[in-house]
C-alpha atoms as a PDB file:
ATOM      1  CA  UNK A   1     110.202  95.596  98.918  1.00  0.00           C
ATOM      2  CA  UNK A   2     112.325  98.784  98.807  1.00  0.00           C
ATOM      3  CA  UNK A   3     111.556 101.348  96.445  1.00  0.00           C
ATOM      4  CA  UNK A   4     114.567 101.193  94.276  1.00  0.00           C
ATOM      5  CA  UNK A   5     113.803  97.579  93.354  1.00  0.00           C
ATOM      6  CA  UNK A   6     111.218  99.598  91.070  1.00  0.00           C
ATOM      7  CA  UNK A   7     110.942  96.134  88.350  1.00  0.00           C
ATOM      8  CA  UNK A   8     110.143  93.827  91.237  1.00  0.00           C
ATOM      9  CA  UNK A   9     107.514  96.135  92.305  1.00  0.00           C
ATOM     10  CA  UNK A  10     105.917  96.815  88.835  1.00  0.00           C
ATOM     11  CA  UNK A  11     105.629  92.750  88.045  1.00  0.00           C
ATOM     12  CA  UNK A  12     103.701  92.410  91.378  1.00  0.00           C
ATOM     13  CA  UNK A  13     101.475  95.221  90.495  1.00  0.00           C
ATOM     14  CA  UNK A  14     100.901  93.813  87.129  1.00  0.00           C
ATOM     15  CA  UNK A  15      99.737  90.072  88.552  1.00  0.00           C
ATOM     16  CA  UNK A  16      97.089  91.478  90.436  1.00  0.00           C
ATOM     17  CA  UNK A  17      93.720  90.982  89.639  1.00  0.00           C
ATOM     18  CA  UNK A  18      90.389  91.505  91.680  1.00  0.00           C
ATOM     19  CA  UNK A  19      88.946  87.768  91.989  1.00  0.00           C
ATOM     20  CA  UNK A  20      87.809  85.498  95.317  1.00  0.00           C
ATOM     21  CA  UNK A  21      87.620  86.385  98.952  1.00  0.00           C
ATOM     22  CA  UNK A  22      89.928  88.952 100.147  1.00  0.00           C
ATOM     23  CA  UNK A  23      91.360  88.413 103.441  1.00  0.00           C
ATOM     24  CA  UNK A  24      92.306  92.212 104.129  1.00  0.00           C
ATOM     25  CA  UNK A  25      93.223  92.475 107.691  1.00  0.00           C
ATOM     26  CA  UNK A  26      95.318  89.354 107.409  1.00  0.00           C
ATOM     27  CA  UNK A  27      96.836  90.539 104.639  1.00  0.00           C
ATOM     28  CA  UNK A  28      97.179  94.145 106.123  1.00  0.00           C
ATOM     29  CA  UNK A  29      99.178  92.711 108.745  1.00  0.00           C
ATOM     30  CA  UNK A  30     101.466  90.399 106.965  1.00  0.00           C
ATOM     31  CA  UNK A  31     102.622  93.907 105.132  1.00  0.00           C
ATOM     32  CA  UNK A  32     103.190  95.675 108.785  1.00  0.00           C
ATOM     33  CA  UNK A  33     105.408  92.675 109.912  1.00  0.00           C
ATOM     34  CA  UNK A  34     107.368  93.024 106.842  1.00  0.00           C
ATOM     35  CA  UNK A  35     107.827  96.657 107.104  1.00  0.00           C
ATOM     36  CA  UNK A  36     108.585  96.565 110.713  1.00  0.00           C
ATOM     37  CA  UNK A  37     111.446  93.671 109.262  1.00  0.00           C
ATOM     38  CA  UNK A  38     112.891  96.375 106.834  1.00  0.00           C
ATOM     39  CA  UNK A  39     112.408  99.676 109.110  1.00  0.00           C
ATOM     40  CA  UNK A  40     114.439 101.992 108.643  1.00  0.00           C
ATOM     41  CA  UNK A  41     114.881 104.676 110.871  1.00  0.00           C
ATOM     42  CA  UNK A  42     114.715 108.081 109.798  1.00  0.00           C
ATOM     43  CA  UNK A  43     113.765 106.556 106.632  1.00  0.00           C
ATOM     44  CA  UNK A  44     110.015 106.675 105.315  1.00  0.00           C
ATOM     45  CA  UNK A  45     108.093 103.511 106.016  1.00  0.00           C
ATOM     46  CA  UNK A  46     104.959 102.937 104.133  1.00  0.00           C
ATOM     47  CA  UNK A  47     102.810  99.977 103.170  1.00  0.00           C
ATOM     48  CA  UNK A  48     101.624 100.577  99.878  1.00  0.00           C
ATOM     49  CA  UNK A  49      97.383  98.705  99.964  1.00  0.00           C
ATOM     50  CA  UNK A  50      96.052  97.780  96.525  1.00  0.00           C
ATOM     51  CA  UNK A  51      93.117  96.098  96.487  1.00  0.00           C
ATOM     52  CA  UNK A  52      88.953  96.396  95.428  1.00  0.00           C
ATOM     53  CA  UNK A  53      88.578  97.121  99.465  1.00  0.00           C
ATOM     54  CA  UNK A  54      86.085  94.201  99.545  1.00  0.00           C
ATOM     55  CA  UNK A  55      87.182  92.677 102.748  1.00  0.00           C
ATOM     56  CA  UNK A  56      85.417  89.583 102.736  1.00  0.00           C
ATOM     57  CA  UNK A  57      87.533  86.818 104.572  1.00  0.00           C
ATOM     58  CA  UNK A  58      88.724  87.477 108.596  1.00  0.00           C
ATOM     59  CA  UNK A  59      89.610  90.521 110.202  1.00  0.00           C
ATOM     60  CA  UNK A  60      86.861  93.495 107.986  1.00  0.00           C
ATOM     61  CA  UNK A  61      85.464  95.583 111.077  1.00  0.00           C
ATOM     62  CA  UNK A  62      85.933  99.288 109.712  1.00  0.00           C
ATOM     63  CA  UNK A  63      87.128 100.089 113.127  1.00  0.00           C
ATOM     64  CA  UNK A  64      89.138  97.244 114.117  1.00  0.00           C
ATOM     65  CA  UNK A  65      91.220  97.816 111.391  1.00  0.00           C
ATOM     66  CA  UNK A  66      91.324 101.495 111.397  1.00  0.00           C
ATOM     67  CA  UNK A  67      92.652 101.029 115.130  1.00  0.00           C
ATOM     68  CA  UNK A  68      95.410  98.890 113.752  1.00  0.00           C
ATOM     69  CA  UNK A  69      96.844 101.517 110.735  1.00  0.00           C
ATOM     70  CA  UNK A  70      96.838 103.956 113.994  1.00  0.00           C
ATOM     71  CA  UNK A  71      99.185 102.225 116.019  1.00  0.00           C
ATOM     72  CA  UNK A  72     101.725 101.746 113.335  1.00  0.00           C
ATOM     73  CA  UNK A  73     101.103 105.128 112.229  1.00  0.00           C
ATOM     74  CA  UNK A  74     102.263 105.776 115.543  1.00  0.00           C
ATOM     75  CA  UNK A  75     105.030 103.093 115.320  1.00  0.00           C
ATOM     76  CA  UNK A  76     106.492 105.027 112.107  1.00  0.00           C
ATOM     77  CA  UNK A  77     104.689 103.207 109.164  1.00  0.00           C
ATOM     78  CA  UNK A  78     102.170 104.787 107.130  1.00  0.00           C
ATOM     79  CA  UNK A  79      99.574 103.767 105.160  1.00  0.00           C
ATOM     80  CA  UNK A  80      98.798 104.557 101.604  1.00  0.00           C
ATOM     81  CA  UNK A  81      95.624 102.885  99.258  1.00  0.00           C
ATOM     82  CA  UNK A  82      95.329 102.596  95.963  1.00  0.00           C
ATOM     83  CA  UNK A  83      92.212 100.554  94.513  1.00  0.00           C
ATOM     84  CA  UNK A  84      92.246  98.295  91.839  1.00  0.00           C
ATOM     85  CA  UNK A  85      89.675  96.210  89.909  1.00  0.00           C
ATOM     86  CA  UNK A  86      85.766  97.724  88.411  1.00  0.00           C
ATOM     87  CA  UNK A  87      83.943  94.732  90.922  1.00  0.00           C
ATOM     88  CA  UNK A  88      82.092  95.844  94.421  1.00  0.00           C
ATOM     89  CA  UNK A  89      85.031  98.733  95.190  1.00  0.00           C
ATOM     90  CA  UNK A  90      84.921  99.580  98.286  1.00  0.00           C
ATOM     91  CA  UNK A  91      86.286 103.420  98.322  1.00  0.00           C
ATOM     92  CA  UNK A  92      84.858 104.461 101.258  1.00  0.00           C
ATOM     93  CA  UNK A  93      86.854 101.866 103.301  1.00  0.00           C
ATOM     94  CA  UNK A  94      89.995 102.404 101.699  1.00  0.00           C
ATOM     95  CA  UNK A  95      90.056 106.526 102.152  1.00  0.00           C
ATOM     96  CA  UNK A  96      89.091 105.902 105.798  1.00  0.00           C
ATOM     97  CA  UNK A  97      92.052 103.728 106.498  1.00  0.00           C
ATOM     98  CA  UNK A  98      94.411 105.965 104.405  1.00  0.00           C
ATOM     99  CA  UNK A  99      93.104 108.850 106.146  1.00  0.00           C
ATOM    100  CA  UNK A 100      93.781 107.170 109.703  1.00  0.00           C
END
């Protein structure tokens, strides 16, 4: 979603809650597809991760998913975390992969 569709974005941050498995990786790279879909060059390209960082469901190897924010760092599209929910937050996973 571009950034000047600033409602759209603020009703699906306000639908999220921290509940179930989270299948992080998959969900990781759904967002890179969709940003590489709406890439714009010379533009700034950045997934935007909000979640409890309790990877729970597929793809949660620190590394294995470190190595994929790298390559579409190098690709052009960065990655940014912000954490959400008060249940098993996991911080420490979430500042290494915006840190990548």
């Amino acid at each position: 979603t571009s950034g000047i569709d600033k409602q759209k974005i603020k009703q699906a941050i306000a639908g999220l809650s921290a509940a179930g498995g989270t299948a992080g990786g998959a969900g990781i790279q759904m967002a890179y597809a969709q940003a590489k879909a709406a890439f714009i060059k010379e533009g700034i390209n950045r997934i935007l991760l909000l979640t409890d960082g309790d990877f729970n469901v597929g793809i949660s190897d620190t590394d294995t998913l470190k190595n994929m924010v790298a390559q579409q760092r190098k690709n052009g599209i960065g990655l940014s975390t912000l954490g959400v929910g008060n249940h098993r937050f996991n911080d420490g996973l979430m500042e290494q992969l915006a840190d990548v």
